[in-house]
C-alpha atoms as a PDB file:
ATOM      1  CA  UNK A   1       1.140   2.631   8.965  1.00  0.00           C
ATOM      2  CA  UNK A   2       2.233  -0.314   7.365  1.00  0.00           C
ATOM      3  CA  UNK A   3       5.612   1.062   6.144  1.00  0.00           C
ATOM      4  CA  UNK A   4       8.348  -0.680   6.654  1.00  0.00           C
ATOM      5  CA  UNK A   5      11.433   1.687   6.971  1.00  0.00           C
ATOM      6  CA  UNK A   6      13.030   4.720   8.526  1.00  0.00           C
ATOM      7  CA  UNK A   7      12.987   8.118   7.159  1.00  0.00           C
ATOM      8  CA  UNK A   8      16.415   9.183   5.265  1.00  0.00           C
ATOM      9  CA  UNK A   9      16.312  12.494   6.000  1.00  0.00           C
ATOM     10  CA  UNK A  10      15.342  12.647   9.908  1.00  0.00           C
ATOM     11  CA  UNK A  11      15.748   9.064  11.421  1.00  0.00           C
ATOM     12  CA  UNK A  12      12.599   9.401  12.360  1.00  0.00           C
ATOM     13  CA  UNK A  13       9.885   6.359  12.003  1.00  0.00           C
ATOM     14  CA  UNK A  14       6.838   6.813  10.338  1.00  0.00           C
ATOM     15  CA  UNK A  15       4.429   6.581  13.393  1.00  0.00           C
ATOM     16  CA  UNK A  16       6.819   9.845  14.415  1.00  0.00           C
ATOM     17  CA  UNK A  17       6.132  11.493  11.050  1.00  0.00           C
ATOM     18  CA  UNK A  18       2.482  11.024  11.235  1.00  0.00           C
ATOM     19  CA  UNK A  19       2.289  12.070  14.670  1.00  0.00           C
ATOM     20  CA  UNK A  20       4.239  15.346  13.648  1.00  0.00           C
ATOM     21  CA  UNK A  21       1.851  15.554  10.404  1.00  0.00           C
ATOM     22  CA  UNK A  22      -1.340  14.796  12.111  1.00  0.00           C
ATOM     23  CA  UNK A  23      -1.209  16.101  15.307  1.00  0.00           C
ATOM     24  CA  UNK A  24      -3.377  14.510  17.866  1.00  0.00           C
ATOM     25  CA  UNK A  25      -4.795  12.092  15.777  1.00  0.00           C
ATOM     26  CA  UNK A  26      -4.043   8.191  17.356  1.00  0.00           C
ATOM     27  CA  UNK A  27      -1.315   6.169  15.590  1.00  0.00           C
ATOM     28  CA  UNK A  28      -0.884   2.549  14.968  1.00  0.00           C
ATOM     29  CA  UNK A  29       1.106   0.219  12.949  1.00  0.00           C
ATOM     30  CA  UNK A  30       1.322  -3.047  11.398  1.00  0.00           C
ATOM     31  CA  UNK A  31       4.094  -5.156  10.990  1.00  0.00           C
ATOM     32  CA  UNK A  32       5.076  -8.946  10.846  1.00  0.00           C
ATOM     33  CA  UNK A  33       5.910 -11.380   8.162  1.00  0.00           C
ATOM     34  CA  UNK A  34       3.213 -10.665   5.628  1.00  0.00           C
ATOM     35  CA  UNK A  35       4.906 -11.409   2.071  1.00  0.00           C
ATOM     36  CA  UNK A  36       2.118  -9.392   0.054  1.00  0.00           C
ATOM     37  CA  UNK A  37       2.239 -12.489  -2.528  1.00  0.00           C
ATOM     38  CA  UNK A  38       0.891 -14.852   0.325  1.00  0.00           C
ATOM     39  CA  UNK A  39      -1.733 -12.168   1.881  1.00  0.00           C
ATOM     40  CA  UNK A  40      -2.948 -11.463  -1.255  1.00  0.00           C
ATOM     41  CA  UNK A  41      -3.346 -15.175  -2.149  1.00  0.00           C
ATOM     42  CA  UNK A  42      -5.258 -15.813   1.202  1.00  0.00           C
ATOM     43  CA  UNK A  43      -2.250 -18.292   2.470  1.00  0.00           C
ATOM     44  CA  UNK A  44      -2.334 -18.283   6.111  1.00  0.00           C
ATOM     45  CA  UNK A  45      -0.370 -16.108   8.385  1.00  0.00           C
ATOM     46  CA  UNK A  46      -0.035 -13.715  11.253  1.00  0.00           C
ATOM     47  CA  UNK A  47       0.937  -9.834  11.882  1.00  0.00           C
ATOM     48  CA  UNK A  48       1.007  -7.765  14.862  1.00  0.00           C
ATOM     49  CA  UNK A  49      -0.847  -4.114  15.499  1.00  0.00           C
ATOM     50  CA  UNK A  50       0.480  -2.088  17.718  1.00  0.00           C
ATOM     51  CA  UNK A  51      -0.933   1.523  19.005  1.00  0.00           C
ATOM     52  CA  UNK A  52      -0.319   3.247  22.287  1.00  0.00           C
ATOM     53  CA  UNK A  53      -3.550   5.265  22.165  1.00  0.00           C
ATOM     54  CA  UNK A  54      -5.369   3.882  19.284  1.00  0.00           C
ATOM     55  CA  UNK A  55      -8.323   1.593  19.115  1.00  0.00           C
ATOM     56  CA  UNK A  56      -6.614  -1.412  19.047  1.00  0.00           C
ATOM     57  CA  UNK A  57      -9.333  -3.766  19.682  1.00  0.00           C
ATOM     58  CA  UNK A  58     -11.167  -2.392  16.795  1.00  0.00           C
ATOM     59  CA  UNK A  59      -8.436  -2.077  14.289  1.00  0.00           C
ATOM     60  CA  UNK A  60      -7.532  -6.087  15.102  1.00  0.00           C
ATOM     61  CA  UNK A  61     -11.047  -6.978  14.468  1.00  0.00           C
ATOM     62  CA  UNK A  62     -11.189  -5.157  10.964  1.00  0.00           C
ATOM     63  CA  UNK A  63      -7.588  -6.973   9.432  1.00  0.00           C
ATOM     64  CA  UNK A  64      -8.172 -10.312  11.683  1.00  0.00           C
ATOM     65  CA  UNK A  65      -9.641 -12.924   9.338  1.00  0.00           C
ATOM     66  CA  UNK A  66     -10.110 -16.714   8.440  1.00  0.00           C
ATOM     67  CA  UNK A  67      -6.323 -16.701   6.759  1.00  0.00           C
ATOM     68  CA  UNK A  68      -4.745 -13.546   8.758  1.00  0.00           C
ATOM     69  CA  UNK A  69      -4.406 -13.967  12.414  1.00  0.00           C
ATOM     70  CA  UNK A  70      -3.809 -10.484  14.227  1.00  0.00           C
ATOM     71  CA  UNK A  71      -2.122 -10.007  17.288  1.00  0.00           C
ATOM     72  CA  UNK A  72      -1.494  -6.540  19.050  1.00  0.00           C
ATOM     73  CA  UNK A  73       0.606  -4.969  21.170  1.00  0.00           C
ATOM     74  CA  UNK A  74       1.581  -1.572  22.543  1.00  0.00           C
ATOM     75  CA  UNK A  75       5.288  -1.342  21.866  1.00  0.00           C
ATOM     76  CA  UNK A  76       5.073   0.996  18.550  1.00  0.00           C
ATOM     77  CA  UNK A  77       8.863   1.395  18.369  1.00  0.00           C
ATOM     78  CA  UNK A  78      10.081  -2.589  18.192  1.00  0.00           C
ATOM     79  CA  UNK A  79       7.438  -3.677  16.083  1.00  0.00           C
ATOM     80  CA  UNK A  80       8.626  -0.504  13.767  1.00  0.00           C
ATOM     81  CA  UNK A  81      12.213  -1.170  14.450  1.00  0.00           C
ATOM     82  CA  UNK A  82      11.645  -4.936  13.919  1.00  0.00           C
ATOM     83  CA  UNK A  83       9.715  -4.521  10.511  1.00  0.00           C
ATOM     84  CA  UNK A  84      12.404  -1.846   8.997  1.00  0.00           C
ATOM     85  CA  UNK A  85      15.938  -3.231  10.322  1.00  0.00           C
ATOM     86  CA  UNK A  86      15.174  -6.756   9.037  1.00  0.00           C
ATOM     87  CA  UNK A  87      15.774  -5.255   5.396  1.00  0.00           C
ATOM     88  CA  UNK A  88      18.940  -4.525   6.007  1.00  0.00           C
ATOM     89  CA  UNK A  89      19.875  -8.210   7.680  1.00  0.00           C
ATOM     90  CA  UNK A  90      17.937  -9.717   4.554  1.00  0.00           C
ATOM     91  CA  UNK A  91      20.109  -8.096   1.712  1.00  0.00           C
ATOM     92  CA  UNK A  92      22.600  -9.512   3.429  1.00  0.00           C
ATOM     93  CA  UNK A  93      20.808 -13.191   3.542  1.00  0.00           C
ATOM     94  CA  UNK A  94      20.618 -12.919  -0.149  1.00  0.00           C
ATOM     95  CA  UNK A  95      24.391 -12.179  -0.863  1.00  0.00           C
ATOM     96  CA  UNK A  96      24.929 -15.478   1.499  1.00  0.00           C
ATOM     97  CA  UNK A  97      22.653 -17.151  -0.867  1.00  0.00           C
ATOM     98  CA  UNK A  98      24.190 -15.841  -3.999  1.00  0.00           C
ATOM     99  CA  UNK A  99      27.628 -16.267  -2.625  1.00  0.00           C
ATOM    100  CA  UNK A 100      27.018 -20.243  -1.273  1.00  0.00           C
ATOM    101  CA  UNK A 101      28.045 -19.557   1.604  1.00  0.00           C
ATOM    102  CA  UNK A 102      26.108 -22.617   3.175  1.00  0.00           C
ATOM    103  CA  UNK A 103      23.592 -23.015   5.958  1.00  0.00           C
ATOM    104  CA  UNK A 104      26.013 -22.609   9.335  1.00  0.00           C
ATOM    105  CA  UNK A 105      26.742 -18.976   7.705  1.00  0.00           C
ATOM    106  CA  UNK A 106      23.162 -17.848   7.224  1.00  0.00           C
ATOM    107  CA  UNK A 107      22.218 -19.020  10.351  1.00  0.00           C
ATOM    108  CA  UNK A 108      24.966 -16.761  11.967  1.00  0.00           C
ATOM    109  CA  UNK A 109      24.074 -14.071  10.203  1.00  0.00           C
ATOM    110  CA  UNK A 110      20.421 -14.479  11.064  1.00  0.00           C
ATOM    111  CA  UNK A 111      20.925 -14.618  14.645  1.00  0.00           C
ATOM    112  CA  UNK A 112      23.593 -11.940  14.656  1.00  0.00           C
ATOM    113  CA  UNK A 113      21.136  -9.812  12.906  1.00  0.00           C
ATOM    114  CA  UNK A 114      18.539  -9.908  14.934  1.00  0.00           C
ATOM    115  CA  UNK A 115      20.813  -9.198  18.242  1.00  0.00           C
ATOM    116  CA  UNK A 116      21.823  -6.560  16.190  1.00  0.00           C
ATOM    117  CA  UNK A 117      18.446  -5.291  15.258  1.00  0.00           C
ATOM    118  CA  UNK A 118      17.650  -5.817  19.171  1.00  0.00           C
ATOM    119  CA  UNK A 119      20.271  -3.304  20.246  1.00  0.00           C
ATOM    120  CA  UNK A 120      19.332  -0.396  18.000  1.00  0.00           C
ATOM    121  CA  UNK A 121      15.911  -0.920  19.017  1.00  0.00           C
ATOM    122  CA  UNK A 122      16.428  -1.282  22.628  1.00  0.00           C
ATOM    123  CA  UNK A 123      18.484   1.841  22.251  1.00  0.00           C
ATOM    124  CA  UNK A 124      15.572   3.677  20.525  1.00  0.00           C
ATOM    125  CA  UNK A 125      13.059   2.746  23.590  1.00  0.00           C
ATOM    126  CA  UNK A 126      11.663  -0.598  22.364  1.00  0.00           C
ATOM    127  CA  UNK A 127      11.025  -3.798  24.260  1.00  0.00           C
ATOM    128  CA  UNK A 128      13.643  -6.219  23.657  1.00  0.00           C
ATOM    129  CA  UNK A 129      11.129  -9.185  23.409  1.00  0.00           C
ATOM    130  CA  UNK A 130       9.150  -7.853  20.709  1.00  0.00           C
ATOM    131  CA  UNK A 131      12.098  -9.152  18.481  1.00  0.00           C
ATOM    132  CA  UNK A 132      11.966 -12.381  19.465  1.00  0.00           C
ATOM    133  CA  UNK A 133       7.964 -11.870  17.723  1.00  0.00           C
ATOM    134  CA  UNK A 134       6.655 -11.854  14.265  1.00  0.00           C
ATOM    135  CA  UNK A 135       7.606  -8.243  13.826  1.00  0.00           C
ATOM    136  CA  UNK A 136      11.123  -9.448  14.378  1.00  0.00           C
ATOM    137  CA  UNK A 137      12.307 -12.474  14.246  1.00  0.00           C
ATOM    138  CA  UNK A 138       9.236 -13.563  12.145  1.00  0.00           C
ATOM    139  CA  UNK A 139       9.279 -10.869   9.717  1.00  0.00           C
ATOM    140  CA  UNK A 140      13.734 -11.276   9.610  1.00  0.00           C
ATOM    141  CA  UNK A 141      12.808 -15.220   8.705  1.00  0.00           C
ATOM    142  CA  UNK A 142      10.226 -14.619   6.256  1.00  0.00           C
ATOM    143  CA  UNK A 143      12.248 -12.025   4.334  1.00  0.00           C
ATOM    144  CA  UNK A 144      15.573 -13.853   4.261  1.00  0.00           C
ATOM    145  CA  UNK A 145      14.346 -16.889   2.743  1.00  0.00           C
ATOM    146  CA  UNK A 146      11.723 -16.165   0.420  1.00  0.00           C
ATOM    147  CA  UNK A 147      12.599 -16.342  -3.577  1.00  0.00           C
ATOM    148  CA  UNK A 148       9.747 -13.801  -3.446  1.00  0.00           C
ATOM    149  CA  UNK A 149      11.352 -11.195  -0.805  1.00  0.00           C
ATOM    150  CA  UNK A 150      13.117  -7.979  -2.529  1.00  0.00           C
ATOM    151  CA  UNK A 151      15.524  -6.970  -0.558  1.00  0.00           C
ATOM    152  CA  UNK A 152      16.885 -10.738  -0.053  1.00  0.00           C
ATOM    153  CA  UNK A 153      16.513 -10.591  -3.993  1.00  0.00           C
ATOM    154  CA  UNK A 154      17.984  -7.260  -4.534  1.00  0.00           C
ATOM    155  CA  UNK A 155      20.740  -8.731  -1.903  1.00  0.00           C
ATOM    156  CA  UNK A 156      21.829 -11.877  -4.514  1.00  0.00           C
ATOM    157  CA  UNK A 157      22.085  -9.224  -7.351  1.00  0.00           C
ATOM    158  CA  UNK A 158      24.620  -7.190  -5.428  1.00  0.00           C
ATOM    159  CA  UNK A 159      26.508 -10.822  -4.442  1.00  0.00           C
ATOM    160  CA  UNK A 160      26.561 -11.406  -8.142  1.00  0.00           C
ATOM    161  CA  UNK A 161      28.088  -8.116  -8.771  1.00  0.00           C
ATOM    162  CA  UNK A 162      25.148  -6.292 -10.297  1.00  0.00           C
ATOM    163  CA  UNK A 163      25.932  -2.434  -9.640  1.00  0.00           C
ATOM    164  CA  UNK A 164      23.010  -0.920  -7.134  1.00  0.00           C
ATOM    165  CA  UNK A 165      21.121   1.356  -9.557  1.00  0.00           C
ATOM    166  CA  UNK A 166      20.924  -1.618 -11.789  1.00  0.00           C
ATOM    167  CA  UNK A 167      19.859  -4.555  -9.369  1.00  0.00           C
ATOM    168  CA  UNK A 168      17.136  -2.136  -8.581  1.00  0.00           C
ATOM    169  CA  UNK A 169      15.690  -1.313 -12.035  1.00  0.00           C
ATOM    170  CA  UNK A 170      15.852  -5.335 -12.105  1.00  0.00           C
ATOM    171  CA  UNK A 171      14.000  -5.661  -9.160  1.00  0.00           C
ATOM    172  CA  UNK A 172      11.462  -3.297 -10.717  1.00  0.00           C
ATOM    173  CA  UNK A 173       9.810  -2.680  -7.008  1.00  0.00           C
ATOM    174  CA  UNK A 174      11.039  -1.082  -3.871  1.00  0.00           C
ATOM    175  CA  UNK A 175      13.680  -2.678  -1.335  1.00  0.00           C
ATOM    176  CA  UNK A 176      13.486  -0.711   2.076  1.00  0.00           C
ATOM    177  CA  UNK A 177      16.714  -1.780   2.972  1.00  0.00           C
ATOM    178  CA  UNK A 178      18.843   0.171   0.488  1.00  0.00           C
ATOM    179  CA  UNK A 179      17.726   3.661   2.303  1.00  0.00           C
ATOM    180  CA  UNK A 180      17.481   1.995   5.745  1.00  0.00           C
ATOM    181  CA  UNK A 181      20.922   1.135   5.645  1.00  0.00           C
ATOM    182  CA  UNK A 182      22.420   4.523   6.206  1.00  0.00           C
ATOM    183  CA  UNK A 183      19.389   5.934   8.269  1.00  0.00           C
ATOM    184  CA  UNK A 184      19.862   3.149  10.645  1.00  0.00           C
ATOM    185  CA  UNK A 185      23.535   3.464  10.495  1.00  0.00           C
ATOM    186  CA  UNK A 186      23.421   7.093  11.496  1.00  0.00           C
ATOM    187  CA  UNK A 187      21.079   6.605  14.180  1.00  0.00           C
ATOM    188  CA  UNK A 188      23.141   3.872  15.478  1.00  0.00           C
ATOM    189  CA  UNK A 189      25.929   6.591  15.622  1.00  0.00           C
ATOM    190  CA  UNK A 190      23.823   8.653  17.725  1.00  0.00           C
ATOM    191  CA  UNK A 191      22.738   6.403  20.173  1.00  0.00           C
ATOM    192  CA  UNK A 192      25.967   4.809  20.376  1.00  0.00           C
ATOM    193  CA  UNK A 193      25.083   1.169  19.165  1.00  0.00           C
ATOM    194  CA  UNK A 194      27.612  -0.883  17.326  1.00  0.00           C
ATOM    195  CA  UNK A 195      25.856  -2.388  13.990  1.00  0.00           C
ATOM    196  CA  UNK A 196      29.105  -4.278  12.289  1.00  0.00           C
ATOM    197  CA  UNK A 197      26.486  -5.926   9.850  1.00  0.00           C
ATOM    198  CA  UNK A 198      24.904  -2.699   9.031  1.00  0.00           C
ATOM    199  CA  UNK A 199      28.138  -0.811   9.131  1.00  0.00           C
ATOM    200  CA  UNK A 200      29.508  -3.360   6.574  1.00  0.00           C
ATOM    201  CA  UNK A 201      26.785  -3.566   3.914  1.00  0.00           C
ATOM    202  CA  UNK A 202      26.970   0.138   4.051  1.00  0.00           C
ATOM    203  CA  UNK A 203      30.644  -0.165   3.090  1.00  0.00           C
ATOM    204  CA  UNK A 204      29.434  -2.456   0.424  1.00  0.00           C
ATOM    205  CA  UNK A 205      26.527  -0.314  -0.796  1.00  0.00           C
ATOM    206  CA  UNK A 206      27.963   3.095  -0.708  1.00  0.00           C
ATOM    207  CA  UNK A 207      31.876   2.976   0.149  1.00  0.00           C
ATOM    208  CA  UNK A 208      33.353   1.261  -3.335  1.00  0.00           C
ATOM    209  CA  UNK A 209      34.535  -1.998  -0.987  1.00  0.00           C
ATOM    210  CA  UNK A 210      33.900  -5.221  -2.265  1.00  0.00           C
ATOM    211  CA  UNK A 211      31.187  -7.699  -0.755  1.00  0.00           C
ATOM    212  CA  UNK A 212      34.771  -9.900   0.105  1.00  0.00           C
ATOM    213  CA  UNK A 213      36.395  -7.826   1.427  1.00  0.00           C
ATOM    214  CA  UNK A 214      33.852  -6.270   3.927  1.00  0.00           C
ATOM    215  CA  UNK A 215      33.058  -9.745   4.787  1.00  0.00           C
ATOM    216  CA  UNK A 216      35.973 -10.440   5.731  1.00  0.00           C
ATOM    217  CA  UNK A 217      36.563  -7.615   8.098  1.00  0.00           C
ATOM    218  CA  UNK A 218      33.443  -9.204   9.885  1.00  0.00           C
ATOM    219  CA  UNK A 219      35.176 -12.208  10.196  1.00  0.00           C
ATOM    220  CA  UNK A 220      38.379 -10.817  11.910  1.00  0.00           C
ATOM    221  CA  UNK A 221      36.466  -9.045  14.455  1.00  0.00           C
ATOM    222  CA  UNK A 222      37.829  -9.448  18.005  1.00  0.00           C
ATOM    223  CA  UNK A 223      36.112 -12.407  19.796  1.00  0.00           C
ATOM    224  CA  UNK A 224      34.083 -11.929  22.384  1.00  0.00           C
ATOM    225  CA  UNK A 225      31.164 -13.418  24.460  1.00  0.00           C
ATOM    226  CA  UNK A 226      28.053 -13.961  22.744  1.00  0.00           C
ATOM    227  CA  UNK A 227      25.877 -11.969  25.318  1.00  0.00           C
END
């Protein structure tokens, strides 16, 4: 699987829903920062595979090329968690953007995000240093900075006050994040993980608040150590 999100519905990833769909057969998936613009124009990069029972030696060998290096690894859930929670931290990236909200602010939000992203997935079962990898903080850097990435794009519409339905029929292609958002918020709720960025865009999204006033509230948050 190459799908970068979380089911609505369920929670569930989609290495779960294949397992539960094709029983017994071996699952992998691939993740990392791997703009399809840039793959498909044979600019270099690098993605990870990762299968707990698959043939991973064989399925690296068949995507590894000249301009895509492959790396694997056998921690399904981050590199899943990694490749669908940084759409939600890149909408927000691109309302920063939109809003000018300068450099120092994206680069809290970044880092922010990704502990944030960290402790849902570390909560889920994951290894917390497949974050710090391409499927996380690779993939989270990738998609909050490219002109070409949607859901940082679909993020500056919303910043500029474009109504959801409508930044989306702009967009004219899928943004992940928009559903991720409230599957990862409820499954934060369930495992008891605090996700103020997550809970906030949600408020943006969904609740009627404004993008000033929910940034706000993330700015009068009670201090507290950064670890």
């Amino acid at each position: 699987s190459a799908v970068k999100g979380i089911e609505a519905e369920t929670g569930r990833r989609m290495s779960e829903v294949l397992a539960a769909e094709l029983p017994g057969r071996p699952v992998a998936v691939l993740s990392g920062p791997n703009l399809s613009r840039e793959v498909a124009e044979g600019l270099p990069g690098s993605t990870v595979i990762a299968t707990a029972d698959g043939p991973v030696e064989a399925l690296r060998a068949a995507f590894h090329s000249s301009s895509l290096r492959v790396y694997t690894s056998d921690d399904i859930i981050g590199v899943e968690m990694g490749g669908a929670l940084k759409n939600v931290i890149a909408i927000a990236a691109g309302m920063v953007d939109a809003l000018g909200f300068g450099d120092n602010a994206k680069a809290a939000l970044l880092t922010r995000g990704l502990a944030e992203m960290m402790r849902l997935g570390v909560a889920a079962g994951a290894n917390p240093i497949t974050f710090q990898g391409l499927a996380g903080f690779g993939d989270l850097v990738a998609s909050s900075y490219s002109p070409f990435a949607r859901n940082r794009r679909l993020g500056e519409l919303i910043a500029r006050d474009t109504p959801l339905e409508a930044a989306l029929a702009l967009l004219g292609s899928t943004a992940e994040g928009v559903t991720t958002i409230p599957a990862a918020r409820a499954l934060a709720a369930r495992l008891g993980v605090e996700m103020p960025i997550t809970e906030g865009l949600h408020r943006v999204l969904y609740g009627g608040v404004t993008l000033r006033v929910a940034m706000d509230a993330l700015m009068a948050r009670e201090p507290r150590p950064e670890h």
